[in-house]
C-alpha atoms as a PDB file:
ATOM      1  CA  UNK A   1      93.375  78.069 140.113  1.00  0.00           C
ATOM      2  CA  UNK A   2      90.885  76.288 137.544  1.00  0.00           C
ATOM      3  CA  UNK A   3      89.781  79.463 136.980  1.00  0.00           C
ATOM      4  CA  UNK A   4      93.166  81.132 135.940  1.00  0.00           C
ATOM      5  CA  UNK A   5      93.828  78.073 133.939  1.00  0.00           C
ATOM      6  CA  UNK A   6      90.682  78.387 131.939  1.00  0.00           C
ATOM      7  CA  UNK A   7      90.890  82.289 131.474  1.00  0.00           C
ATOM      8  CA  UNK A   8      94.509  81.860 130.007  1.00  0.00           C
ATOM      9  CA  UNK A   9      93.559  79.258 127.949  1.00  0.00           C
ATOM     10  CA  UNK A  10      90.492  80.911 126.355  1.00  0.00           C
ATOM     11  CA  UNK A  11      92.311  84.236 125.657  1.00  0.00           C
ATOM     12  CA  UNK A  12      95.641  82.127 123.890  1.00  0.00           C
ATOM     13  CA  UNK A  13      92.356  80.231 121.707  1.00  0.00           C
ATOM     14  CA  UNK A  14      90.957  83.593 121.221  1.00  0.00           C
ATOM     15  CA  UNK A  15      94.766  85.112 120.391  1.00  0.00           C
ATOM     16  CA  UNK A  16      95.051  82.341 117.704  1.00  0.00           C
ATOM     17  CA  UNK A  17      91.831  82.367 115.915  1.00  0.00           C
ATOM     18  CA  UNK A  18      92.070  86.377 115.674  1.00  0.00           C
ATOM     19  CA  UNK A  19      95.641  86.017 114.041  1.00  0.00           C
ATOM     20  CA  UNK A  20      95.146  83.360 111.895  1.00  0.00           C
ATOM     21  CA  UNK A  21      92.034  84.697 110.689  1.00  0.00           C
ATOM     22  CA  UNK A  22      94.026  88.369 110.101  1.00  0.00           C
ATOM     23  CA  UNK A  23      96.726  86.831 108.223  1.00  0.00           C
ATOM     24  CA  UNK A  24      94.230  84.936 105.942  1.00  0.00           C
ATOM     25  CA  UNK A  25      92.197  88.181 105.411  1.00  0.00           C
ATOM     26  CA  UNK A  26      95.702  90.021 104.757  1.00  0.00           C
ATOM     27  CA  UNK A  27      95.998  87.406 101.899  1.00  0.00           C
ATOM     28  CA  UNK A  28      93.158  87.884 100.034  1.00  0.00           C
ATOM     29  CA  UNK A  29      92.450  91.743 101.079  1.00  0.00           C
ATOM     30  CA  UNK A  30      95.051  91.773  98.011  1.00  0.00           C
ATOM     31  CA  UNK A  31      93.143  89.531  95.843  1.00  0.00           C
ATOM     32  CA  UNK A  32      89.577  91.873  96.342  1.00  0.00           C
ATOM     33  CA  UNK A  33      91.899  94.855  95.658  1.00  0.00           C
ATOM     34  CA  UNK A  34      92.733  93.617  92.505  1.00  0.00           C
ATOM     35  CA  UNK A  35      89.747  92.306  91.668  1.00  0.00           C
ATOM     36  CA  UNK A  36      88.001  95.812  92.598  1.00  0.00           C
ATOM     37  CA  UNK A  37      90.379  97.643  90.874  1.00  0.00           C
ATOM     38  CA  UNK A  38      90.327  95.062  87.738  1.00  0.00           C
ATOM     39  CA  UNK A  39      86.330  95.938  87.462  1.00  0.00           C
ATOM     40  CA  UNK A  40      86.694  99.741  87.925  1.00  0.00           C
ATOM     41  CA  UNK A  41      88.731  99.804  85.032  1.00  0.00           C
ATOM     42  CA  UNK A  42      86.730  97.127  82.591  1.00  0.00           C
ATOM     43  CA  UNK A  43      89.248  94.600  83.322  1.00  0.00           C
ATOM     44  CA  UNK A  44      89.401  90.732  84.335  1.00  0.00           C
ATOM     45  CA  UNK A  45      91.982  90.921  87.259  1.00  0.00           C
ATOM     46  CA  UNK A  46      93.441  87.442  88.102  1.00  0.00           C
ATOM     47  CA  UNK A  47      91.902  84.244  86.684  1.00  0.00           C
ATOM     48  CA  UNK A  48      94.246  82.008  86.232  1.00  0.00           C
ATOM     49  CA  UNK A  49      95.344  79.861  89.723  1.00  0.00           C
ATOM     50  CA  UNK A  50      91.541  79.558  90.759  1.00  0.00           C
ATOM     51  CA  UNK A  51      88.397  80.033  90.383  1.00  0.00           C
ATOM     52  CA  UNK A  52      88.231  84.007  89.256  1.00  0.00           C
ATOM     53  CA  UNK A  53      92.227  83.694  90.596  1.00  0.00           C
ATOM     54  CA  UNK A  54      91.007  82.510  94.005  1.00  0.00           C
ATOM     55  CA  UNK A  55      94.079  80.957  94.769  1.00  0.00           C
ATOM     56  CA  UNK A  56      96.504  83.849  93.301  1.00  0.00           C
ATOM     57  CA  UNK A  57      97.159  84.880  96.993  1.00  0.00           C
ATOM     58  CA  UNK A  58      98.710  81.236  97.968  1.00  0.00           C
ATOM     59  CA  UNK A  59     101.009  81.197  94.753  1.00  0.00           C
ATOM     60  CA  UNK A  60     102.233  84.506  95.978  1.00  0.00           C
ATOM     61  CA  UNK A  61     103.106  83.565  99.443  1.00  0.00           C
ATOM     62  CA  UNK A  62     104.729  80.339  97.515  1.00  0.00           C
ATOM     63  CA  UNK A  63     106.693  82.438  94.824  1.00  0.00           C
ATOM     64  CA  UNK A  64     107.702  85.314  97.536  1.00  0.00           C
ATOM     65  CA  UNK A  65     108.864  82.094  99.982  1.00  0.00           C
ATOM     66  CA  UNK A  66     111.382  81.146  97.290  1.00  0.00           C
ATOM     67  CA  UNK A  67     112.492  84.214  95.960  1.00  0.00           C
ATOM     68  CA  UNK A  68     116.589  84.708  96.660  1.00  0.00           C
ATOM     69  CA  UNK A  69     116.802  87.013 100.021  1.00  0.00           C
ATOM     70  CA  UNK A  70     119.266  89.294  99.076  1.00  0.00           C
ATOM     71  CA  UNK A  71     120.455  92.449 101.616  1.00  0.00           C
ATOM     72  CA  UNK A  72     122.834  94.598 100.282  1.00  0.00           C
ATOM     73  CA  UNK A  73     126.554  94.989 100.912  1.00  0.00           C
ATOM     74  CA  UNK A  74     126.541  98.139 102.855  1.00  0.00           C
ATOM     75  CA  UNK A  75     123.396  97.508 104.169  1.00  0.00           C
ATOM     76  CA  UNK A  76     122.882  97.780 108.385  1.00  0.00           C
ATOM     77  CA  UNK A  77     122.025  93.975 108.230  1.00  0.00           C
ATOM     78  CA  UNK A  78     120.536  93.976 111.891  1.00  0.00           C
ATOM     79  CA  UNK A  79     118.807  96.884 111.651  1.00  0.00           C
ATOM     80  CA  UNK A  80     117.881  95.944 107.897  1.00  0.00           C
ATOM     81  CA  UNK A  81     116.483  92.554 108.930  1.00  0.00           C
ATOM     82  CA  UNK A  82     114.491  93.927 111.816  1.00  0.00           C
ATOM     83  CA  UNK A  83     112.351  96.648 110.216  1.00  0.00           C
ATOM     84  CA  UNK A  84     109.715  94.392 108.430  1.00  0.00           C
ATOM     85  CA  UNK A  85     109.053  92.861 111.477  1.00  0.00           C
ATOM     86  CA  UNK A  86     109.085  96.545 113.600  1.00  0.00           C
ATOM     87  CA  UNK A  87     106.638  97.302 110.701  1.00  0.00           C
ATOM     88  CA  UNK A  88     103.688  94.357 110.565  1.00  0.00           C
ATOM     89  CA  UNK A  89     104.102  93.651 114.741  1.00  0.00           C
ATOM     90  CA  UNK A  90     102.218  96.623 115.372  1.00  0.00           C
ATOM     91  CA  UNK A  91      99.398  96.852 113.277  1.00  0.00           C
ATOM     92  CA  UNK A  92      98.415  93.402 114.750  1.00  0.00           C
ATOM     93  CA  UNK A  93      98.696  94.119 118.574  1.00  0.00           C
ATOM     94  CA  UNK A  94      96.246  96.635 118.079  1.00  0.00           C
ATOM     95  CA  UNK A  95      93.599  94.040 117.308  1.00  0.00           C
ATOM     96  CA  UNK A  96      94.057  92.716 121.015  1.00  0.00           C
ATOM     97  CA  UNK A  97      91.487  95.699 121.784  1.00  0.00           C
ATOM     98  CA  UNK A  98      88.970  95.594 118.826  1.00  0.00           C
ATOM     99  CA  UNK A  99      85.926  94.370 120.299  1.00  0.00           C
ATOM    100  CA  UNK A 100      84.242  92.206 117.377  1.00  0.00           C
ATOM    101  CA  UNK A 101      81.133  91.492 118.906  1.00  0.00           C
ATOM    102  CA  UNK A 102      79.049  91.293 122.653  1.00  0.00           C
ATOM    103  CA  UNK A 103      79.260  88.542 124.924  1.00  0.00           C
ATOM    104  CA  UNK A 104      78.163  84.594 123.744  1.00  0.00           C
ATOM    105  CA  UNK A 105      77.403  82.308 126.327  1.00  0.00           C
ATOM    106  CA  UNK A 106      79.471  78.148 125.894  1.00  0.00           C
ATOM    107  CA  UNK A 107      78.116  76.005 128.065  1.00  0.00           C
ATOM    108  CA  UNK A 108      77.871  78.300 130.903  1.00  0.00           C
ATOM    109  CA  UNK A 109      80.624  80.569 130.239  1.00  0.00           C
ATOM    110  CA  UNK A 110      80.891  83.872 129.337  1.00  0.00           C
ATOM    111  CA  UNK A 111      82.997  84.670 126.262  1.00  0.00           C
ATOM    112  CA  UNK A 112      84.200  88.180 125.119  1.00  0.00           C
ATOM    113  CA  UNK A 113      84.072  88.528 121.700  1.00  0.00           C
ATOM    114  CA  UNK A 114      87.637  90.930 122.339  1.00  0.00           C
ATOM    115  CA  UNK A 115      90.398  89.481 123.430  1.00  0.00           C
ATOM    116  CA  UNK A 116      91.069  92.110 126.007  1.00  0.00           C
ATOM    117  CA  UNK A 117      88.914  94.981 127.243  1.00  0.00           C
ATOM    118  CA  UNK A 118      90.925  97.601 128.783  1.00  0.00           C
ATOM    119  CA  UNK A 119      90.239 100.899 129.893  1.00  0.00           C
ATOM    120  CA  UNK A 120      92.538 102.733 127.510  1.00  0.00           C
ATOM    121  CA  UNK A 121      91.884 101.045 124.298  1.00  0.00           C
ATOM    122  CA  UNK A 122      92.181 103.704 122.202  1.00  0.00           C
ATOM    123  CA  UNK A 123      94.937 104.886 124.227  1.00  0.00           C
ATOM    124  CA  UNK A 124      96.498 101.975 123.383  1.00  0.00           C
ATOM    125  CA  UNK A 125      95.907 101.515 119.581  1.00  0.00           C
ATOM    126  CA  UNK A 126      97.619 105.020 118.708  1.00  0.00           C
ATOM    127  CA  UNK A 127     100.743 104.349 120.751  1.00  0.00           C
ATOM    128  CA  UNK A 128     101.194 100.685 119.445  1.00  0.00           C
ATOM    129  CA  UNK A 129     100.628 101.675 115.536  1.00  0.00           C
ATOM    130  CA  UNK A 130     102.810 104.717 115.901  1.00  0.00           C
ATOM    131  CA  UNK A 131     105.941 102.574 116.512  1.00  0.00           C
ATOM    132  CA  UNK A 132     105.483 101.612 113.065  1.00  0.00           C
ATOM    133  CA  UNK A 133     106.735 104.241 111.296  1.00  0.00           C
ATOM    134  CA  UNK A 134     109.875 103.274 112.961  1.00  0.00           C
ATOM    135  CA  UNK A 135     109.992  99.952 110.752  1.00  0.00           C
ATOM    136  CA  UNK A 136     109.537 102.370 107.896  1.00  0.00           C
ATOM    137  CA  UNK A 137     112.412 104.750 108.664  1.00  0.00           C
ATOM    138  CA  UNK A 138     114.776 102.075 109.678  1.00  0.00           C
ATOM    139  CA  UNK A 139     114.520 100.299 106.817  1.00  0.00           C
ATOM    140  CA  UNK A 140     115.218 103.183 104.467  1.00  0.00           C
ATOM    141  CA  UNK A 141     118.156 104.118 106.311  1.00  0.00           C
ATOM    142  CA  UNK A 142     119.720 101.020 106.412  1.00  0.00           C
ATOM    143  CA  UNK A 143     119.057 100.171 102.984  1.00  0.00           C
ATOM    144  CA  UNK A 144     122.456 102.378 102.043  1.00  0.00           C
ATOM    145  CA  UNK A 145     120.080 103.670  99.593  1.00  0.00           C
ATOM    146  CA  UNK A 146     119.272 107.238  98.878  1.00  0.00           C
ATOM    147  CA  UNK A 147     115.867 106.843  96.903  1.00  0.00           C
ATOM    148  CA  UNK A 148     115.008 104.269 100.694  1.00  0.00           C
ATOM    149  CA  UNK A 149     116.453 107.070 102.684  1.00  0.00           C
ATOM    150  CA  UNK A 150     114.198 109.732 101.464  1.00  0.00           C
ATOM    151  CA  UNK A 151     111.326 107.250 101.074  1.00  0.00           C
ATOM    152  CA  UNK A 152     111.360 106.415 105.082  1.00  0.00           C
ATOM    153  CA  UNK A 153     112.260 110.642 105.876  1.00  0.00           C
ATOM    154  CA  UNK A 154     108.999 111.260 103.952  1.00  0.00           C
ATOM    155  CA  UNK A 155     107.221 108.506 105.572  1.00  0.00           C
ATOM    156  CA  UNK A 156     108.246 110.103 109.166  1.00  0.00           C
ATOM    157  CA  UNK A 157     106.911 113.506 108.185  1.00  0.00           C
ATOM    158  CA  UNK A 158     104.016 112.079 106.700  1.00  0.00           C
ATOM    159  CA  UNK A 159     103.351 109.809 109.443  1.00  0.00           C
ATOM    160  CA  UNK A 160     103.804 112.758 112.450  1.00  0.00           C
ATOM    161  CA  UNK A 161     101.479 114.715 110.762  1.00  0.00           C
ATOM    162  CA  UNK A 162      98.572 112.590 109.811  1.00  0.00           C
ATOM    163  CA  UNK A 163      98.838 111.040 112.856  1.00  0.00           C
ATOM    164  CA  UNK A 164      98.174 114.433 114.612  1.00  0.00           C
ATOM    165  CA  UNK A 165      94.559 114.471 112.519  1.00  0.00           C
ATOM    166  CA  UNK A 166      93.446 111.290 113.599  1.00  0.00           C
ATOM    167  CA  UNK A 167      94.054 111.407 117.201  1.00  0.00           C
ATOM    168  CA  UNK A 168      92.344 114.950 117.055  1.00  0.00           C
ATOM    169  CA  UNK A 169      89.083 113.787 115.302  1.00  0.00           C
ATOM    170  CA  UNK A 170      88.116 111.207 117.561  1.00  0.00           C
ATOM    171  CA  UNK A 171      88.328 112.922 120.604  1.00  0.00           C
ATOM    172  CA  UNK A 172      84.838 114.403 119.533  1.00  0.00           C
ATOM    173  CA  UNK A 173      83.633 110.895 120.074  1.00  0.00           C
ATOM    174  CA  UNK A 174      85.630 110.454 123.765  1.00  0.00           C
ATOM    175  CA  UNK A 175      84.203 113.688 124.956  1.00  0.00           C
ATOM    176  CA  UNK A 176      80.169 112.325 124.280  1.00  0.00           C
ATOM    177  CA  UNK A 177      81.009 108.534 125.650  1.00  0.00           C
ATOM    178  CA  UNK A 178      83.034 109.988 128.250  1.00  0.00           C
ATOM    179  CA  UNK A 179      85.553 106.890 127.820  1.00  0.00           C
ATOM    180  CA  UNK A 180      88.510 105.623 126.266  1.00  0.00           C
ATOM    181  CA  UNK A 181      86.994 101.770 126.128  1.00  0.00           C
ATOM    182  CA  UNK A 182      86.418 100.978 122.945  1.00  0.00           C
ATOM    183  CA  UNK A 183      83.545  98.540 124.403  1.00  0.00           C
ATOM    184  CA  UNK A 184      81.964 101.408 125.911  1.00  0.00           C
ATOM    185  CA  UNK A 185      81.903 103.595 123.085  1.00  0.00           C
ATOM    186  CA  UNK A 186      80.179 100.951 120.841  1.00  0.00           C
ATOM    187  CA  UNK A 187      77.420 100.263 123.490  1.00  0.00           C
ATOM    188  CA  UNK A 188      77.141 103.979 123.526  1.00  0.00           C
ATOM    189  CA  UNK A 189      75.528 103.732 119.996  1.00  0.00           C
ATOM    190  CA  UNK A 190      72.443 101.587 120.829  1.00  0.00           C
ATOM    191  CA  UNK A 191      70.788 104.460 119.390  1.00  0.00           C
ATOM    192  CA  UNK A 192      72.372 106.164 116.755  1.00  0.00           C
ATOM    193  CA  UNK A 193      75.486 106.237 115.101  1.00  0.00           C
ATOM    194  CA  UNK A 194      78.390 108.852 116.561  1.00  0.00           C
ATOM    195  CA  UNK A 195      78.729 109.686 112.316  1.00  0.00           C
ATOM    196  CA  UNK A 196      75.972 111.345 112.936  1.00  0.00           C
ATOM    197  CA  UNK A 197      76.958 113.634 115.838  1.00  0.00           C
ATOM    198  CA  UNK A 198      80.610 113.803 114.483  1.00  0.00           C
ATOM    199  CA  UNK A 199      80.245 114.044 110.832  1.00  0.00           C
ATOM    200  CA  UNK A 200      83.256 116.362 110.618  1.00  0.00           C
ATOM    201  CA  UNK A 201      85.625 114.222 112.537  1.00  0.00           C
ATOM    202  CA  UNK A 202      84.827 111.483 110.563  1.00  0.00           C
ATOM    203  CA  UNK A 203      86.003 113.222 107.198  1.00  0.00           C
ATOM    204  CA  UNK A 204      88.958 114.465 109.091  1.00  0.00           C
ATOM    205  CA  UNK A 205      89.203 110.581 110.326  1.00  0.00           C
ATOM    206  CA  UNK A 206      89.002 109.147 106.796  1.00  0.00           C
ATOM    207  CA  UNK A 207      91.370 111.345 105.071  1.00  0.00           C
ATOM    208  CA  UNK A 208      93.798 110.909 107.476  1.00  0.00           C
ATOM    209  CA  UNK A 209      93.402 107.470 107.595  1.00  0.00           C
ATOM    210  CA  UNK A 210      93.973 107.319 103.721  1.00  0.00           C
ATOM    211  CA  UNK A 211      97.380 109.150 104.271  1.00  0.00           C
ATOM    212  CA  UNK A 212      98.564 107.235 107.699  1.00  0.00           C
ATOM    213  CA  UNK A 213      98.229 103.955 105.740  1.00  0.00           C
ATOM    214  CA  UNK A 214     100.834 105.345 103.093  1.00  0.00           C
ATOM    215  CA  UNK A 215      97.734 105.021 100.451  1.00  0.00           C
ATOM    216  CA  UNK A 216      97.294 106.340  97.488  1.00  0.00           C
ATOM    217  CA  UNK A 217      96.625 109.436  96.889  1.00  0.00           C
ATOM    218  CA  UNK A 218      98.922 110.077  99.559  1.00  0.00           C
ATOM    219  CA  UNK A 219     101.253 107.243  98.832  1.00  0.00           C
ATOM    220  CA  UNK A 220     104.349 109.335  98.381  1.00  0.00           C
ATOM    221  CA  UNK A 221     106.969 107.412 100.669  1.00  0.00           C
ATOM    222  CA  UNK A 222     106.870 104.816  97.524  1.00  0.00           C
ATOM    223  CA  UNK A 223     106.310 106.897  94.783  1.00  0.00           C
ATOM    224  CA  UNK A 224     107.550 104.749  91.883  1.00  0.00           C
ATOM    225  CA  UNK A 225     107.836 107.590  89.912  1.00  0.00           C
ATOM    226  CA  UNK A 226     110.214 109.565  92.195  1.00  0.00           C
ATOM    227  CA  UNK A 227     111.813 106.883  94.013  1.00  0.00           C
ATOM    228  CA  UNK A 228     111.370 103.294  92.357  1.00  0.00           C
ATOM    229  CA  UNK A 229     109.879 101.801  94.760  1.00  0.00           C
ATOM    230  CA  UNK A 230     110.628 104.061  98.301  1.00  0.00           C
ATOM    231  CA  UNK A 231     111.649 102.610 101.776  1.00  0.00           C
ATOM    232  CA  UNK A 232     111.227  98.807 100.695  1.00  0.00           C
ATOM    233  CA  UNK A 233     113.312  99.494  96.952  1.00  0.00           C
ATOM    234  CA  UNK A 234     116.425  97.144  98.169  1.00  0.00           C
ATOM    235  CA  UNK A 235     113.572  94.520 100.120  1.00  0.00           C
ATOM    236  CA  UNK A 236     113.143  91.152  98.601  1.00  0.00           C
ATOM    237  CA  UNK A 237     111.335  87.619  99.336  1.00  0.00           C
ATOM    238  CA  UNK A 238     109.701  87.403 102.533  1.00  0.00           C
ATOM    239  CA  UNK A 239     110.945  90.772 103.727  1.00  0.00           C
ATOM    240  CA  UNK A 240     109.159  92.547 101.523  1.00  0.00           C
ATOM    241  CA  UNK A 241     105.850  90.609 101.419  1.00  0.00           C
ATOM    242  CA  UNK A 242     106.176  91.788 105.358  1.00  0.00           C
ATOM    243  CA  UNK A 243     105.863  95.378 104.637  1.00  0.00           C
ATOM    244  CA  UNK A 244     103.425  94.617 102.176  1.00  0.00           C
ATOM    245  CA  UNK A 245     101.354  92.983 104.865  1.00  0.00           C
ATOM    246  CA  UNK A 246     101.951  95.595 107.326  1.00  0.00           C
ATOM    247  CA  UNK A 247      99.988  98.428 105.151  1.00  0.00           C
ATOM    248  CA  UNK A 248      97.046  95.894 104.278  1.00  0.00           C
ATOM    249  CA  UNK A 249      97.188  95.655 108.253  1.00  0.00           C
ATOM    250  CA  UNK A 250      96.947  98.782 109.118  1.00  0.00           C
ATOM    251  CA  UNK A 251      94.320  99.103 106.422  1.00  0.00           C
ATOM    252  CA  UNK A 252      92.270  96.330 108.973  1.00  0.00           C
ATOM    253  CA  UNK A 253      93.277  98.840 112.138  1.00  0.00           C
ATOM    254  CA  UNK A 254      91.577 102.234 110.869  1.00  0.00           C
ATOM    255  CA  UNK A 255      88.836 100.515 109.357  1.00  0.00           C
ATOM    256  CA  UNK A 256      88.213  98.492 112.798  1.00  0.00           C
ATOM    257  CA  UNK A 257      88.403 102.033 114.530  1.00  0.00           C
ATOM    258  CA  UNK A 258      86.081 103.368 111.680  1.00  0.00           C
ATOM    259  CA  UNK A 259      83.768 101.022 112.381  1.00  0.00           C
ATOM    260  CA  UNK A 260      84.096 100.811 116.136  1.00  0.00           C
ATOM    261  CA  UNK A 261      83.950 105.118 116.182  1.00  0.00           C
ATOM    262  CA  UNK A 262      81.728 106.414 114.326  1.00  0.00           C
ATOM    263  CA  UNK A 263      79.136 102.960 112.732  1.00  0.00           C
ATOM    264  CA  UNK A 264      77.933 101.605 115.908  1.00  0.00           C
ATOM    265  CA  UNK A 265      81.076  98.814 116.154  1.00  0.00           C
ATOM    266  CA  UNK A 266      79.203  95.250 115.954  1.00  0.00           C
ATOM    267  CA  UNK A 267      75.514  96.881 116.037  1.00  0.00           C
ATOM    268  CA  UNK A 268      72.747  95.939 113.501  1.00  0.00           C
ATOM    269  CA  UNK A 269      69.484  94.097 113.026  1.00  0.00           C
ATOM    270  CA  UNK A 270      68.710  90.566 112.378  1.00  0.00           C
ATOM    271  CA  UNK A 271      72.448  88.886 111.970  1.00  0.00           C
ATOM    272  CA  UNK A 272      74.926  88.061 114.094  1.00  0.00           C
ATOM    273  CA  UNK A 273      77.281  91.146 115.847  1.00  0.00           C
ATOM    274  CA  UNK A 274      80.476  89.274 114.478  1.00  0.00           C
ATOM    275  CA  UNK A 275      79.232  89.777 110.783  1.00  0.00           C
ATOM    276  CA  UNK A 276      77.763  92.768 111.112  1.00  0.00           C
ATOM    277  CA  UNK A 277      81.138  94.004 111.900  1.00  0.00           C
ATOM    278  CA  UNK A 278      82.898  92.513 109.273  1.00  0.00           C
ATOM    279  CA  UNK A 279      79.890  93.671 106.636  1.00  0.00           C
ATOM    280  CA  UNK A 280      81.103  97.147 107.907  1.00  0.00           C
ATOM    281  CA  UNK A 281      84.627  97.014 108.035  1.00  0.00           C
ATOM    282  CA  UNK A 282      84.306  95.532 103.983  1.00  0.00           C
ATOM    283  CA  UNK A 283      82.746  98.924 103.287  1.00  0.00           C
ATOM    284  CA  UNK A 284      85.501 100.830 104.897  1.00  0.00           C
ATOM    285  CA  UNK A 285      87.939  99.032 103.037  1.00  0.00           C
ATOM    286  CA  UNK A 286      86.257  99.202  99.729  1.00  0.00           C
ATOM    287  CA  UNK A 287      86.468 103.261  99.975  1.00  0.00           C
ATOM    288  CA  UNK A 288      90.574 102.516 100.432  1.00  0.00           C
ATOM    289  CA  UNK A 289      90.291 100.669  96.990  1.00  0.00           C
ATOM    290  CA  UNK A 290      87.657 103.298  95.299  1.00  0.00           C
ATOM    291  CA  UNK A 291      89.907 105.721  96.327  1.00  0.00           C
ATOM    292  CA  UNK A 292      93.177 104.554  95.201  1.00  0.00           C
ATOM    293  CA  UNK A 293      91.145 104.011  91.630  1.00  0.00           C
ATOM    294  CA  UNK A 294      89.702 107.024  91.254  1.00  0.00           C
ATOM    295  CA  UNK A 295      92.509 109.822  92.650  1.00  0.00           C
ATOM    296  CA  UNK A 296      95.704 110.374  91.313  1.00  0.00           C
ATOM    297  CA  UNK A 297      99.014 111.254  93.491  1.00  0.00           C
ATOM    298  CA  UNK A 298      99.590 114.629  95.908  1.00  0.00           C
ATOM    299  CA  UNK A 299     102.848 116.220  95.173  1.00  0.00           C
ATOM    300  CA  UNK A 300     104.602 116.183  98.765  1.00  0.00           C
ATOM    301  CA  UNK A 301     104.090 119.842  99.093  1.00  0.00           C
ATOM    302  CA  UNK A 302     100.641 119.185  98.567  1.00  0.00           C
ATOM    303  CA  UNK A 303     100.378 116.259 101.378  1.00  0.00           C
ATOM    304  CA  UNK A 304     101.777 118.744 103.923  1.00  0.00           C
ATOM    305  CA  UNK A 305      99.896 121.406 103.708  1.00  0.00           C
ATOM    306  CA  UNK A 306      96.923 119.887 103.380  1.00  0.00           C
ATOM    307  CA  UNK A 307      97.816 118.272 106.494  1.00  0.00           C
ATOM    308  CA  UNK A 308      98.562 120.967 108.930  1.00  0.00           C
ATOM    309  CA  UNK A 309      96.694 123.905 107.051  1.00  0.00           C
ATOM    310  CA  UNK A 310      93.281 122.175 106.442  1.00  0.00           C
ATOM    311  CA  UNK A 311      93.126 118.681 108.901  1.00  0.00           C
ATOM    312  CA  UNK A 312      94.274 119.989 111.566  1.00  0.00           C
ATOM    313  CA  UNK A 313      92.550 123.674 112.485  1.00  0.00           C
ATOM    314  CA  UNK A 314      89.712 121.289 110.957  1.00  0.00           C
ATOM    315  CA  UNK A 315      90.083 118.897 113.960  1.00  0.00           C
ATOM    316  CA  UNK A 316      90.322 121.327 116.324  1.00  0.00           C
ATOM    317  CA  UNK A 317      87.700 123.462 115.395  1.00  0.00           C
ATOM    318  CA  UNK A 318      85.425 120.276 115.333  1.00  0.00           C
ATOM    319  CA  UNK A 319      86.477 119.254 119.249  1.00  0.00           C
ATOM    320  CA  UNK A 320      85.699 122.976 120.145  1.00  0.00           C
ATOM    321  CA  UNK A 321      82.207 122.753 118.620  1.00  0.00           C
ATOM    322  CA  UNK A 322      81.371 119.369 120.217  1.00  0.00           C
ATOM    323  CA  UNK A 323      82.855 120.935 123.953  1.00  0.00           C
ATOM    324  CA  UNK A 324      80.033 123.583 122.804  1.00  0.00           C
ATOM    325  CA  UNK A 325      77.603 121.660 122.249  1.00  0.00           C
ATOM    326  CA  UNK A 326      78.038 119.797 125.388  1.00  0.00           C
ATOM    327  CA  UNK A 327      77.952 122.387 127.639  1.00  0.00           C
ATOM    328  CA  UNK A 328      74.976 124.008 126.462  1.00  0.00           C
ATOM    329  CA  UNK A 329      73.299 121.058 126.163  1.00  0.00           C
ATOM    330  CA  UNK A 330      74.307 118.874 129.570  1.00  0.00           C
END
């Protein structure tokens, strides 16, 4: 009974540091985008509330708090209300399977650095993040808003097929580990690093992940200069700062399973596992930021059939080459 009492009370302490510290990196993800960005193109970025605008993430939360909540007349109000939420939920579940780091030892207990090791990690990261698209297409229906509408149908499309990609290009990695435990496939890469078995499904992996994320240059469900401002154009206050949250999220999620897929998850030299992870997953979100500098929009044509006529007999053609490879080789 001790036993189940200290398990449970271990993995709420581990459930609250691991939220609290992803809602705090959320925060200022937005300030190092700007920054980035702001240094890219020979300019200061914030300066003002802060040391080098430090603090510019709190007086946003502050000024977003107080803004007037407004949902519009004709708006589904349940429906309206609920999608932010459908939208950021998802994209923090997954984390309940990242594994951060290996095992510490407290006094003579065993910690996992994961809050939960299950054998279906994976599994379970894809089918948790794809319900959020749903927070996306509800909330541009029931905006009563045609430039939301055809901001969340573009989303859905967008979403389906990108999705497709990613799923696809790490399977290269399940068929050499021979697991779906995202624990197992990091201590698979004492060695070497699966990016260099699986270059190709890591390009197909980053690419997609670019578009799943709704990022630019594939950031057409809020094109502001086709449809103001997309799915979240009649979202104010709080609401919106949720879906804004919810891509910065998901940005966290594929660069987690970046990390954990293809750079050896928390493996390195010399420093701790825990910040060797994190040193890696600040790389992976750097390229986001490079690449929303440096590339400018798709037209939607252009995101679709890059999609399904290049990613995707890509992906394929990489798992069939790896089943090759294995064969011949095992």
């Amino acid at each position: 009974m001790l036993d189940v009492i200290l398990f449970t009370f271990i993995a709420i302490i581990k459930i609250s540091i691991v939220f609290g510290l992803l809602l705090l990196t959320i925060a200022y993800l937005i300030w190092i985008e700007r920054k980035v960005m702001a240094h890219m193109q020979v300019r200061l970025g914030p300066m003002r509330v802060g040391w080098h605008g430090l603090l510019q993430p709190l007086a946003d939360g502050i000024k977003l708090l107080f803004k007037e909540d407004i949902v519009p007349y004709k708006a589904s109000k349940v429906l309206f209300i609920m999608a932010p939420v459908i939208a950021i939920v998802p994209a923090l579940m997954s984390f309940a399977v990242i594994p951060f780091g290996n095992k510490i030892t407290i006094s003579g207990y065993s910690i996992d650095m994961v809050i939960t090791d299950i054998n279906i990690g994976i599994l379970f990261i894809l089918a948790v993040t794809s319900v959020g698209v749903y927070g996306i297409i509800l909330a541009g229906w029931s905006s009563s808003n045609k430039y939301s509408l055809l901001g969340g149908l573009r989303s859905s499309a967008q979403m389906i097929s990108y999705e497709l990609s990613i799923g696809l290009s790490l399977i290269g990695v399940l068929m050499i580990t021979q697991s779906l435990s995202l624990v197992d496939i990091v201590n698979a890469q004492s060695k070497w690093w699966f990016v260099l078995f699986q270059p190709i499904g890591f390009m197909v992996y980053a690419i997609s992940a670019v578009a799943e994320v709704n990022r630019c240059p594939f950031d057409l469900p809020e094109a502001e200069s086709e449809l103001v401002a997309g799915y979240h154009t009649e979202y104010s206050s709080m609401k919106f700062s949720l879906f804004f949250m919810a891509e910065y999220a998901n940005i966290l999620t594929v660069s987690a399973i970046a990390v954990t897929f293809f750079f050896g998850g928390w493996r390195g030299p010399f420093l701790p596992p825990v910040i060797w992870f994190l040193i890696k997953m600040f790389l992976c979100i750097f390229f986001f930021v490079w690449i929303r500098s440096t590339y400018p929009r798709f037209r939607y044509d252009q995101l679709m059939n890059f999609g399904w006529k290049f990613l995707l007999p890509v992906a394929l053609a990489n798992i069939i080459v790896t089943g090759l490879v294995i064969v011949l080789i095992g």
